[in-house]
PDB file of N, CA and C in Angstrom:
ATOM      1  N   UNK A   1       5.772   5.639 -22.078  1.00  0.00           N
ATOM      2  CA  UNK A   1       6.545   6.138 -20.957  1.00  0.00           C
ATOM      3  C   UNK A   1       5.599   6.526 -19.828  1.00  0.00           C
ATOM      4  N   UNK A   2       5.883   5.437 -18.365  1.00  0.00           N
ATOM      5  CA  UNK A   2       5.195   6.641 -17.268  1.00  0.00           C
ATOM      6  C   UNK A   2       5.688   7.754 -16.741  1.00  0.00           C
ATOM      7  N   UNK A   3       4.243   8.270 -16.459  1.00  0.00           N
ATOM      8  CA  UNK A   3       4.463  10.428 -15.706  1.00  0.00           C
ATOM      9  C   UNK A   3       4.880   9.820 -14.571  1.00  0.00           C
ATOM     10  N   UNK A   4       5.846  10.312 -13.793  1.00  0.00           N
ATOM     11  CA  UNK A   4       5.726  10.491 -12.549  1.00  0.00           C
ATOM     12  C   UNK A   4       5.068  11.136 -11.768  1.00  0.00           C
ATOM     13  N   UNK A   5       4.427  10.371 -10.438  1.00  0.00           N
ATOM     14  CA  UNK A   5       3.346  11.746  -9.866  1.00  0.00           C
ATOM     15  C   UNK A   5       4.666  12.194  -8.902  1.00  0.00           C
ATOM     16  N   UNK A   6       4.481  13.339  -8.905  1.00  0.00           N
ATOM     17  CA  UNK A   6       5.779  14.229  -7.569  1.00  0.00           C
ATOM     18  C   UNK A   6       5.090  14.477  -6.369  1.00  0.00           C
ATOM     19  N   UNK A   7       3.509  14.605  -7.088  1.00  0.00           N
ATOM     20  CA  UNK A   7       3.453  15.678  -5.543  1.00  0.00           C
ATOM     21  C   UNK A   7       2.598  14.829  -4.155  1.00  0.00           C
ATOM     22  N   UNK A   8       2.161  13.423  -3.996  1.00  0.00           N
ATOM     23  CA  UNK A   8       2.126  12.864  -3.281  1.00  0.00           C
ATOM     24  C   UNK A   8       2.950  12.402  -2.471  1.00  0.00           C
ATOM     25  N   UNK A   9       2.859  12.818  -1.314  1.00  0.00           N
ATOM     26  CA  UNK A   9       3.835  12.498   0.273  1.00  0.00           C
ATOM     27  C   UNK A   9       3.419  11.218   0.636  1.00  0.00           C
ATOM     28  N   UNK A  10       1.809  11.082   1.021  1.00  0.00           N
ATOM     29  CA  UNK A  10       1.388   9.789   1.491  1.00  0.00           C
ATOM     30  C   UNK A  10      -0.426   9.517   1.313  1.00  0.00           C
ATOM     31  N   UNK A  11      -1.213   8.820   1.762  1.00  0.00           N
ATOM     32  CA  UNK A  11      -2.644   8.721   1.086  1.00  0.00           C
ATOM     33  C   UNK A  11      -3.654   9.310   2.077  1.00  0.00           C
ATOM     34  N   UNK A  12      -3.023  10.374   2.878  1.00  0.00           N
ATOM     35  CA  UNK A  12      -4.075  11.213   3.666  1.00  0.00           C
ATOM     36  C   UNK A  12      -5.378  11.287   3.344  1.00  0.00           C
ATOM     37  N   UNK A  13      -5.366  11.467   2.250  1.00  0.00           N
ATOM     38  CA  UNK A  13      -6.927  11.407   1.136  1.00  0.00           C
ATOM     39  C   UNK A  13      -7.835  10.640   1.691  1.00  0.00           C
ATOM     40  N   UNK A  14      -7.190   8.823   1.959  1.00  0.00           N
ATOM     41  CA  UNK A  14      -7.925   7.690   1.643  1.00  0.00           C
ATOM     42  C   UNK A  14      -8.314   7.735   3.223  1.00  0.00           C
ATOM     43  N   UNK A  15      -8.501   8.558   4.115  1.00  0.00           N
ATOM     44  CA  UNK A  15      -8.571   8.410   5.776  1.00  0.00           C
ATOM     45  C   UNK A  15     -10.191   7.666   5.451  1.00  0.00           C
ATOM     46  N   UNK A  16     -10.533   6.540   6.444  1.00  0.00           N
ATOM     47  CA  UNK A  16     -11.852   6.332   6.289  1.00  0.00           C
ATOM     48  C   UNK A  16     -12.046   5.238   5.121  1.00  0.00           C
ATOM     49  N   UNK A  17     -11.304   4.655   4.126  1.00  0.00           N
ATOM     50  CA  UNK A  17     -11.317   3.733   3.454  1.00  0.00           C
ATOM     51  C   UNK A  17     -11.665   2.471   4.419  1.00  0.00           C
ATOM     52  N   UNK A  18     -12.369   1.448   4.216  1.00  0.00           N
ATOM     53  CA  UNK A  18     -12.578   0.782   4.982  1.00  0.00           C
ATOM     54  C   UNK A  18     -12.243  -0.824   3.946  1.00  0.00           C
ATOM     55  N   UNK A  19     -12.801  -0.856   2.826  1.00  0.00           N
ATOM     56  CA  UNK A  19     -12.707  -2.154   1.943  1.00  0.00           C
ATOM     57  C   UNK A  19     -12.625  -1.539   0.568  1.00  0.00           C
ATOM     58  N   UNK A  20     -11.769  -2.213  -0.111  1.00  0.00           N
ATOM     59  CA  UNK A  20     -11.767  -2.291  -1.935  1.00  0.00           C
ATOM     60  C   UNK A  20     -12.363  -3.360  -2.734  1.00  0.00           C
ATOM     61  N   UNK A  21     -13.118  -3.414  -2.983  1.00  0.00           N
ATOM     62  CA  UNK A  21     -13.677  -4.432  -4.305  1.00  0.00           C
ATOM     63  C   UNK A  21     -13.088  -4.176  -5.501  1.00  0.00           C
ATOM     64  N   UNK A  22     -12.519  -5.090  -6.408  1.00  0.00           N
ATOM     65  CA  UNK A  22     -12.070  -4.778  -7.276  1.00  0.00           C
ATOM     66  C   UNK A  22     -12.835  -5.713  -8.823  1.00  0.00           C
ATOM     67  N   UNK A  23     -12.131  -5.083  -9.931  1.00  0.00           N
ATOM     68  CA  UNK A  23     -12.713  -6.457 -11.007  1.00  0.00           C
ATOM     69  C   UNK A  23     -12.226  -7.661 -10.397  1.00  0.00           C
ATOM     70  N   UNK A  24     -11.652  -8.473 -11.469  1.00  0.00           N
ATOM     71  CA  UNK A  24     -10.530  -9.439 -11.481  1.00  0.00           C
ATOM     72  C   UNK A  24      -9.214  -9.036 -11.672  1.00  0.00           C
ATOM     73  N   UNK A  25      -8.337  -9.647 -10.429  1.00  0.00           N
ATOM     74  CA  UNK A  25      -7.184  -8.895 -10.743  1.00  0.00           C
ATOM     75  C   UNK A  25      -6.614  -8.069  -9.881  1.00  0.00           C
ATOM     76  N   UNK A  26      -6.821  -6.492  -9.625  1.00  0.00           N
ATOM     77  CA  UNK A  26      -6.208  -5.919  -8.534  1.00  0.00           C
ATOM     78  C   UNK A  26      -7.184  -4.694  -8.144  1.00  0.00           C
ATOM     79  N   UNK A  27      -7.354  -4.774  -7.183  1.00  0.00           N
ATOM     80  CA  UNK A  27      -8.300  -3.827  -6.794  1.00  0.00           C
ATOM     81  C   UNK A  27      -7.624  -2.534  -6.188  1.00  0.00           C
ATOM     82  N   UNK A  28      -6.069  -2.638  -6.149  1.00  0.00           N
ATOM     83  CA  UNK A  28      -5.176  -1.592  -5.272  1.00  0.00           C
ATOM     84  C   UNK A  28      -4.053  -1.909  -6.345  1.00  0.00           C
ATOM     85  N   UNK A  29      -3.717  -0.605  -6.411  1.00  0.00           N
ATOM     86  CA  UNK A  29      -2.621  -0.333  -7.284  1.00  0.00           C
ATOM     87  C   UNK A  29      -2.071   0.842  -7.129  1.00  0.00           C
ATOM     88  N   UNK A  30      -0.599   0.839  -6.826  1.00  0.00           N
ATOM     89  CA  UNK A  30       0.037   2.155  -5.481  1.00  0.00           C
ATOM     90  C   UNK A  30       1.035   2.427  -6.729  1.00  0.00           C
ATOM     91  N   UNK A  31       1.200   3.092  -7.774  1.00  0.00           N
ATOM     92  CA  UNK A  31       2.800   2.678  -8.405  1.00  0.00           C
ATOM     93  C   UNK A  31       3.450   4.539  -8.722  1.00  0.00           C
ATOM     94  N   UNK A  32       4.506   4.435  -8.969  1.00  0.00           N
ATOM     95  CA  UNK A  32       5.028   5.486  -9.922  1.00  0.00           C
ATOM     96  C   UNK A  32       5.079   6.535  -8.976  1.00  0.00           C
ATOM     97  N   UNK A  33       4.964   6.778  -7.736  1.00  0.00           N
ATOM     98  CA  UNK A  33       5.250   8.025  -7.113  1.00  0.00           C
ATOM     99  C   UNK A  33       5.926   8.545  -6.481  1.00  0.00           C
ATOM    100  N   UNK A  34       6.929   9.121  -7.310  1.00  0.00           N
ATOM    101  CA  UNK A  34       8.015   9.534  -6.497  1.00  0.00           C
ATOM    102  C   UNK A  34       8.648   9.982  -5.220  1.00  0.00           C
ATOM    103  N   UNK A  35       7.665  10.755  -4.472  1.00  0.00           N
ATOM    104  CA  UNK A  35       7.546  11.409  -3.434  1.00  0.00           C
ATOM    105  C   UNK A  35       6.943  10.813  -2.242  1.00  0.00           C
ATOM    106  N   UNK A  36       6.383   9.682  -2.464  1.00  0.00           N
ATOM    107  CA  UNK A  36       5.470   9.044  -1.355  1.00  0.00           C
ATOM    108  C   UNK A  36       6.583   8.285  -0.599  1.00  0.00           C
ATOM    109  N   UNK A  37       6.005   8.768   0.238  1.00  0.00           N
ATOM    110  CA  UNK A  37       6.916   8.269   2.185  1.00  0.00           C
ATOM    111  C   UNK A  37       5.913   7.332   2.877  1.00  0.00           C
ATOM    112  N   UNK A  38       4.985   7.337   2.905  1.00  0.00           N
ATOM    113  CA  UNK A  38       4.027   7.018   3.407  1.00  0.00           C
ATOM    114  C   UNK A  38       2.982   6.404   3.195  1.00  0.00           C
ATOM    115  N   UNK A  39       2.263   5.077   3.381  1.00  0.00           N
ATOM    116  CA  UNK A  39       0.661   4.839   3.179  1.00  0.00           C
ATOM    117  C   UNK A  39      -0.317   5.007   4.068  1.00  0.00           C
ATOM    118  N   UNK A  40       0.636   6.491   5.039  1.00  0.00           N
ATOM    119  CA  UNK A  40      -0.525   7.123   5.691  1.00  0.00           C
ATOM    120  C   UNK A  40      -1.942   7.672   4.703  1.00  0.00           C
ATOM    121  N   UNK A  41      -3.144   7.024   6.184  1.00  0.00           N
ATOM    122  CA  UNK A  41      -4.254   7.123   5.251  1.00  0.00           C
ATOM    123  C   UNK A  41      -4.970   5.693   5.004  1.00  0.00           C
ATOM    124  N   UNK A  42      -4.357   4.479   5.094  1.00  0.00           N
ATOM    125  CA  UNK A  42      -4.653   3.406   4.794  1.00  0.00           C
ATOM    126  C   UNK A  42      -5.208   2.734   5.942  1.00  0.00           C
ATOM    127  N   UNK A  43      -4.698   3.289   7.412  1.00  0.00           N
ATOM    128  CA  UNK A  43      -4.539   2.653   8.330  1.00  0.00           C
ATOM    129  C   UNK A  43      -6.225   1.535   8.619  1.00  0.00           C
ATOM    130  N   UNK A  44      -7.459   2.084   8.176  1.00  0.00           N
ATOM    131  CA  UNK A  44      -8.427   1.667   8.478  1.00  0.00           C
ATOM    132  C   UNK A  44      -9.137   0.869   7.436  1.00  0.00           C
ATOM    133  N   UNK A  45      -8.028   0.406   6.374  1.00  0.00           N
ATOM    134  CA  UNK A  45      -8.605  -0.574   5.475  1.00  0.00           C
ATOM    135  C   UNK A  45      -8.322  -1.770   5.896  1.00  0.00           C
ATOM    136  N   UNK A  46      -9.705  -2.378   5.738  1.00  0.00           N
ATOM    137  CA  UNK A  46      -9.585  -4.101   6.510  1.00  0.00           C
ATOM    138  C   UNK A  46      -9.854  -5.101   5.328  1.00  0.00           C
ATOM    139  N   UNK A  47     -10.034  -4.939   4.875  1.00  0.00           N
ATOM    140  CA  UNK A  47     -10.334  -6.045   3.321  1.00  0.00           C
ATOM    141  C   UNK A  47     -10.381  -5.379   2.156  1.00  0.00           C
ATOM    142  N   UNK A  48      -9.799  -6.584   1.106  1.00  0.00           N
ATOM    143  CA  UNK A  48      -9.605  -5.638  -0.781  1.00  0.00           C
ATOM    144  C   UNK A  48      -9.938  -7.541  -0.893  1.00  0.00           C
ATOM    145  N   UNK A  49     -11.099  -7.435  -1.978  1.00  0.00           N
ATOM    146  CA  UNK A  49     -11.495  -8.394  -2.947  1.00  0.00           C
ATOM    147  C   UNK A  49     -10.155  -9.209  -3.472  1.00  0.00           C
ATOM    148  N   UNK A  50      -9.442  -8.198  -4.391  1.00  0.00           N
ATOM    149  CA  UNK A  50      -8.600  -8.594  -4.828  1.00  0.00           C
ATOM    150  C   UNK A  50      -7.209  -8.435  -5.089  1.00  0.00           C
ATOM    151  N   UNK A  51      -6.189  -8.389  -5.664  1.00  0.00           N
ATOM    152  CA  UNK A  51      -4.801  -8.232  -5.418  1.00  0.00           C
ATOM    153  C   UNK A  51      -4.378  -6.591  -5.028  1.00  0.00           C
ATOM    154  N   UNK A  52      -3.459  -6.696  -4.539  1.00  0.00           N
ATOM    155  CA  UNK A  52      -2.716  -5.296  -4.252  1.00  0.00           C
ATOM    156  C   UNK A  52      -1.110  -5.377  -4.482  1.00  0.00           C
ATOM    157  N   UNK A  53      -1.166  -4.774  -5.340  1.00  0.00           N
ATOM    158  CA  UNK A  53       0.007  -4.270  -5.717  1.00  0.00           C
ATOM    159  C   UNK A  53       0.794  -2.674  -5.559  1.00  0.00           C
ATOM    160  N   UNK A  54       2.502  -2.828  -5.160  1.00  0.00           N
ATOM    161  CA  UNK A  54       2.583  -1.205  -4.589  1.00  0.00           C
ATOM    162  C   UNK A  54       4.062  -1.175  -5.310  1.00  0.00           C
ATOM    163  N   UNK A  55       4.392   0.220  -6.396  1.00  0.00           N
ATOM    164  CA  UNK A  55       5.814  -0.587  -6.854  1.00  0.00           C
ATOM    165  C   UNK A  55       6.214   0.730  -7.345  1.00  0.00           C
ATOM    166  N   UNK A  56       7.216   0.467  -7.555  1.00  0.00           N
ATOM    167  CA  UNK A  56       8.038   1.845  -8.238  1.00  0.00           C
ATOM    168  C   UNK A  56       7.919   3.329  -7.424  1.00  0.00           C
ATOM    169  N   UNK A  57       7.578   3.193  -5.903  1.00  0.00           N
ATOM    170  CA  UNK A  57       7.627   4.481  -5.220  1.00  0.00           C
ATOM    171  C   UNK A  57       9.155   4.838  -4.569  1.00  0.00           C
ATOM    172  N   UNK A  58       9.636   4.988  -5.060  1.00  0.00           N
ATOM    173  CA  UNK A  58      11.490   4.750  -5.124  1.00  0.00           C
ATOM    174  C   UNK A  58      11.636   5.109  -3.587  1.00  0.00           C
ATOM    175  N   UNK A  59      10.764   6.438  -3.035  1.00  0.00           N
ATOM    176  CA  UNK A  59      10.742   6.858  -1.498  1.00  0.00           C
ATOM    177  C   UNK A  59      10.113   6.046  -0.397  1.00  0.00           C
ATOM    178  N   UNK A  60       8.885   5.140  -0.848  1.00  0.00           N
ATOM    179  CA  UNK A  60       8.212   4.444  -0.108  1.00  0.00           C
ATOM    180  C   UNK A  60       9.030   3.801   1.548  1.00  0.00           C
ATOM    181  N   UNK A  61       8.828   4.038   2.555  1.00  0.00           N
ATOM    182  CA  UNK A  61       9.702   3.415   3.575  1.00  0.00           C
ATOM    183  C   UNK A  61       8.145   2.834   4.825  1.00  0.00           C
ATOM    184  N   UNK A  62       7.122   3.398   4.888  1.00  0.00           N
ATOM    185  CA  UNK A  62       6.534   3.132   5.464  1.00  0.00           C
ATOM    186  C   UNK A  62       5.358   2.389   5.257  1.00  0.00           C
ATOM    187  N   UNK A  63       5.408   1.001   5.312  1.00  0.00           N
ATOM    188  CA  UNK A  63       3.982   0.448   5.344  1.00  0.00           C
ATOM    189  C   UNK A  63       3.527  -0.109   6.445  1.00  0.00           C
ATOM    190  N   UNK A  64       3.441   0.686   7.568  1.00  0.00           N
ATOM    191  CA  UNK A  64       2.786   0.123   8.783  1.00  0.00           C
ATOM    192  C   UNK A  64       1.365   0.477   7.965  1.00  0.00           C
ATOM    193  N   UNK A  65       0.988   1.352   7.783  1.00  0.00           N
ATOM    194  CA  UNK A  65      -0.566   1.591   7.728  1.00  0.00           C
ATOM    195  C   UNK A  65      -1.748   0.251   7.321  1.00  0.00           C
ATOM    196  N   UNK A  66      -0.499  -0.412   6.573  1.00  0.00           N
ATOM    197  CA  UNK A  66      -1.458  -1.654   5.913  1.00  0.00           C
ATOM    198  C   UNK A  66      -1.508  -2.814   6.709  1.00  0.00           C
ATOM    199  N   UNK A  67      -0.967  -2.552   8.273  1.00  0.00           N
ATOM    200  CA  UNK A  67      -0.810  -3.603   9.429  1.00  0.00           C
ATOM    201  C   UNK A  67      -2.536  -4.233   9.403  1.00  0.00           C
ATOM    202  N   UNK A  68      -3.579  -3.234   9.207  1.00  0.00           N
ATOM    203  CA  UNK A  68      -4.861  -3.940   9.939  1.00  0.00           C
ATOM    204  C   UNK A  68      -5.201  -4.931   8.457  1.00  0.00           C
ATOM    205  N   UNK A  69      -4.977  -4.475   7.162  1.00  0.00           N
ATOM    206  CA  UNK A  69      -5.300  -5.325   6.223  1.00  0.00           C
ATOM    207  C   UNK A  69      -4.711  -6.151   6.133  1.00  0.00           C
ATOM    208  N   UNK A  70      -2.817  -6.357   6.338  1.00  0.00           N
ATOM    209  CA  UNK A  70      -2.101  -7.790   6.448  1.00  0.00           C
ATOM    210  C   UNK A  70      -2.235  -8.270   7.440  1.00  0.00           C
ATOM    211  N   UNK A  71      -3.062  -8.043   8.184  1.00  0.00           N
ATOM    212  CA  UNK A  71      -3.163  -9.207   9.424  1.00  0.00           C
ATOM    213  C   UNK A  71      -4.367 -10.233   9.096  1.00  0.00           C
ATOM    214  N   UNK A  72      -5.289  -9.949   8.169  1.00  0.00           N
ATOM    215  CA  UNK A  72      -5.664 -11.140   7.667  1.00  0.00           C
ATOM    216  C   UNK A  72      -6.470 -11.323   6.163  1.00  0.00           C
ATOM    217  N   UNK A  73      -4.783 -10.587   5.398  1.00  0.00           N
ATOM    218  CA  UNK A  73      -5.172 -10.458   4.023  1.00  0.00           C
ATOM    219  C   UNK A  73      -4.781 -12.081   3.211  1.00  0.00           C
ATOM    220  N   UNK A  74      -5.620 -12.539   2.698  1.00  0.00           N
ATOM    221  CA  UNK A  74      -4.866 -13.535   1.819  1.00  0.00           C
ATOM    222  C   UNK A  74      -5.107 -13.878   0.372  1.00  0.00           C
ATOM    223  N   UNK A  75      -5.093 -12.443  -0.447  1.00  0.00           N
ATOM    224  CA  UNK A  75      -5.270 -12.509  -1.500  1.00  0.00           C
ATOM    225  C   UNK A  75      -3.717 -12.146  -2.266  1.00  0.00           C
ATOM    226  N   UNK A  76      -3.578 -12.337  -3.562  1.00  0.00           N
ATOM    227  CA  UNK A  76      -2.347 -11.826  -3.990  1.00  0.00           C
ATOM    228  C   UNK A  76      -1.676 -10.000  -3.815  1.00  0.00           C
ATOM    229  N   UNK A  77      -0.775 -10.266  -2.904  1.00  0.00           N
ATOM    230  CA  UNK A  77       0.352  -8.967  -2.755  1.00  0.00           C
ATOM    231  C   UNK A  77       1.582  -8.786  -2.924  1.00  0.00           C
ATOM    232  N   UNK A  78       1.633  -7.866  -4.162  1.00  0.00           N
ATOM    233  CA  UNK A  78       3.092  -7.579  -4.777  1.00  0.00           C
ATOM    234  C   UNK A  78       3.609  -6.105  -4.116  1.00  0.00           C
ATOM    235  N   UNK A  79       4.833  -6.018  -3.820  1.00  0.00           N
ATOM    236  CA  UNK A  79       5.401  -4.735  -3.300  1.00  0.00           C
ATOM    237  C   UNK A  79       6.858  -5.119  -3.412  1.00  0.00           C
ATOM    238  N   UNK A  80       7.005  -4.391  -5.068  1.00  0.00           N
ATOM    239  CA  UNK A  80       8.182  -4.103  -5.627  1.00  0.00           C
ATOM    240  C   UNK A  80       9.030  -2.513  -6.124  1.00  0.00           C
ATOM    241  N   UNK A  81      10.295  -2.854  -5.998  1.00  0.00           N
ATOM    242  CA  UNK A  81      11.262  -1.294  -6.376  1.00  0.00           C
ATOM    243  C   UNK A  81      10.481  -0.374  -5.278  1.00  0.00           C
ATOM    244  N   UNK A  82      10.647  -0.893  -3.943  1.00  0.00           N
ATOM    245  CA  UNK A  82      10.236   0.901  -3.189  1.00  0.00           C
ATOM    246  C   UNK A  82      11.321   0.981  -2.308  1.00  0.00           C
ATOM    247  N   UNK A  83      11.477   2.210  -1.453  1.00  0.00           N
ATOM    248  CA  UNK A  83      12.847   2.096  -0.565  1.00  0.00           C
ATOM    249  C   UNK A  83      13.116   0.902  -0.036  1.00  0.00           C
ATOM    250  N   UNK A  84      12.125   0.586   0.680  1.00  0.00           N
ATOM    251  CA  UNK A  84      12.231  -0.853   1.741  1.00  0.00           C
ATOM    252  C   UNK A  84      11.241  -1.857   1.020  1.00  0.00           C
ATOM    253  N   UNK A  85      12.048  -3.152   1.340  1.00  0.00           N
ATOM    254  CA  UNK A  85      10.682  -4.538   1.047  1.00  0.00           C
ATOM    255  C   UNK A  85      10.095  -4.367   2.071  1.00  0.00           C
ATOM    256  N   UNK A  86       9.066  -4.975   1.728  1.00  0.00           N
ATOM    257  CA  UNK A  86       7.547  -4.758   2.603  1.00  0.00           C
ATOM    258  C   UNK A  86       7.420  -6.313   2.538  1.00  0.00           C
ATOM    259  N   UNK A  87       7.780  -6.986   4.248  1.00  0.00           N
ATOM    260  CA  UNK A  87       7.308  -8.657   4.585  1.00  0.00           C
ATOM    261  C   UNK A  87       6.138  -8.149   5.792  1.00  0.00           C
ATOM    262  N   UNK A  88       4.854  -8.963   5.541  1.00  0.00           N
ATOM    263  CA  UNK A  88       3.797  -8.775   5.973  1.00  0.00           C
ATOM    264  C   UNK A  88       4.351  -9.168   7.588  1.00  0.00           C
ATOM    265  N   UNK A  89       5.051 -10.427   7.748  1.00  0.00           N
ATOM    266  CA  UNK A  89       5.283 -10.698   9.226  1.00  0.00           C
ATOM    267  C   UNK A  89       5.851  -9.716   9.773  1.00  0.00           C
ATOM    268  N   UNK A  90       7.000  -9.045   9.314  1.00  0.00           N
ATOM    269  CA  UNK A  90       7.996  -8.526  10.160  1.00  0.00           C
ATOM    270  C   UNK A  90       7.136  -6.830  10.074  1.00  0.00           C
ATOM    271  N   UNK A  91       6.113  -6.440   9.706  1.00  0.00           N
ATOM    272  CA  UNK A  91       4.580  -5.593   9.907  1.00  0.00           C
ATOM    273  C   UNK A  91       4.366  -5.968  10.870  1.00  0.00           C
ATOM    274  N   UNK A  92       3.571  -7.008  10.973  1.00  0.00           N
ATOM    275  CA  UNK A  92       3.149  -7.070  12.739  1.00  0.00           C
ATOM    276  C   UNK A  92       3.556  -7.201  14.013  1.00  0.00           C
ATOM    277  N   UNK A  93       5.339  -7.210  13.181  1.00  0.00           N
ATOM    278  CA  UNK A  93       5.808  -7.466  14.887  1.00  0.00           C
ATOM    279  C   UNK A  93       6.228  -6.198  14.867  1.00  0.00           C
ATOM    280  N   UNK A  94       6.348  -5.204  14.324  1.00  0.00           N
ATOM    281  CA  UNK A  94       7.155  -4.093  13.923  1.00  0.00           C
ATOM    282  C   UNK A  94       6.411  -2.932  14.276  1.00  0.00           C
ATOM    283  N   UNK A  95       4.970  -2.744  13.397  1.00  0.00           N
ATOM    284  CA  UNK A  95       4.553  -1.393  13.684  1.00  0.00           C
ATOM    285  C   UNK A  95       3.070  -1.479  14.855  1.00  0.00           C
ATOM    286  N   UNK A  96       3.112  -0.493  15.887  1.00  0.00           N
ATOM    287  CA  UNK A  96       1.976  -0.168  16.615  1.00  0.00           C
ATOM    288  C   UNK A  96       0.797   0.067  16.012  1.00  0.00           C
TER     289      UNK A  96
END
């Protein structure tokens, strides 16, 4: 059975992230948090090695932050079960 995390709003933490290297496989992995609104915090990541995946944040509504990495990400990205689907195009025409 997964814990739910509650007490994350959004990834304020990660301010200043710039790239993820990962093994094989996924180098970003967003899941299980109930409370997250936001991937504020992300805004200044420009490259991940490898896949990113974001799922089960039942609140999730905002992924502008990941505008500078989908503008020229082309590795595998899953973003499933969150408030809103997340389409990389309708990101760049969408958020500032």
């Amino acid at each position: 059975m997964k814990k739910l995390n509650k007490g994350i709003k959004d990834l304020s933490g990660l301010d200043g992230l710039k790239a993820v290297t990962g093994p094989n496989g996924y180098a970003i992995t967003i899941s299980h948090n109930e409370n997250l609104l936001s991937l504020h915090g992300l805004e200044q990541l420009g490259s991940s090695t490898e896949g990113i995946q974001i799922m089960y944040n039942k609140n999730l509504a905002d992924f502008c932050p990941l505008k500078l990495l989908m503008s020229s990400y082309k590795s595998y990205f899953s973003a499933l079960d969150n408030k809103i689907k997340m389409d990389p195009q309708i990101l760049q025409s969408s958020c500032k």
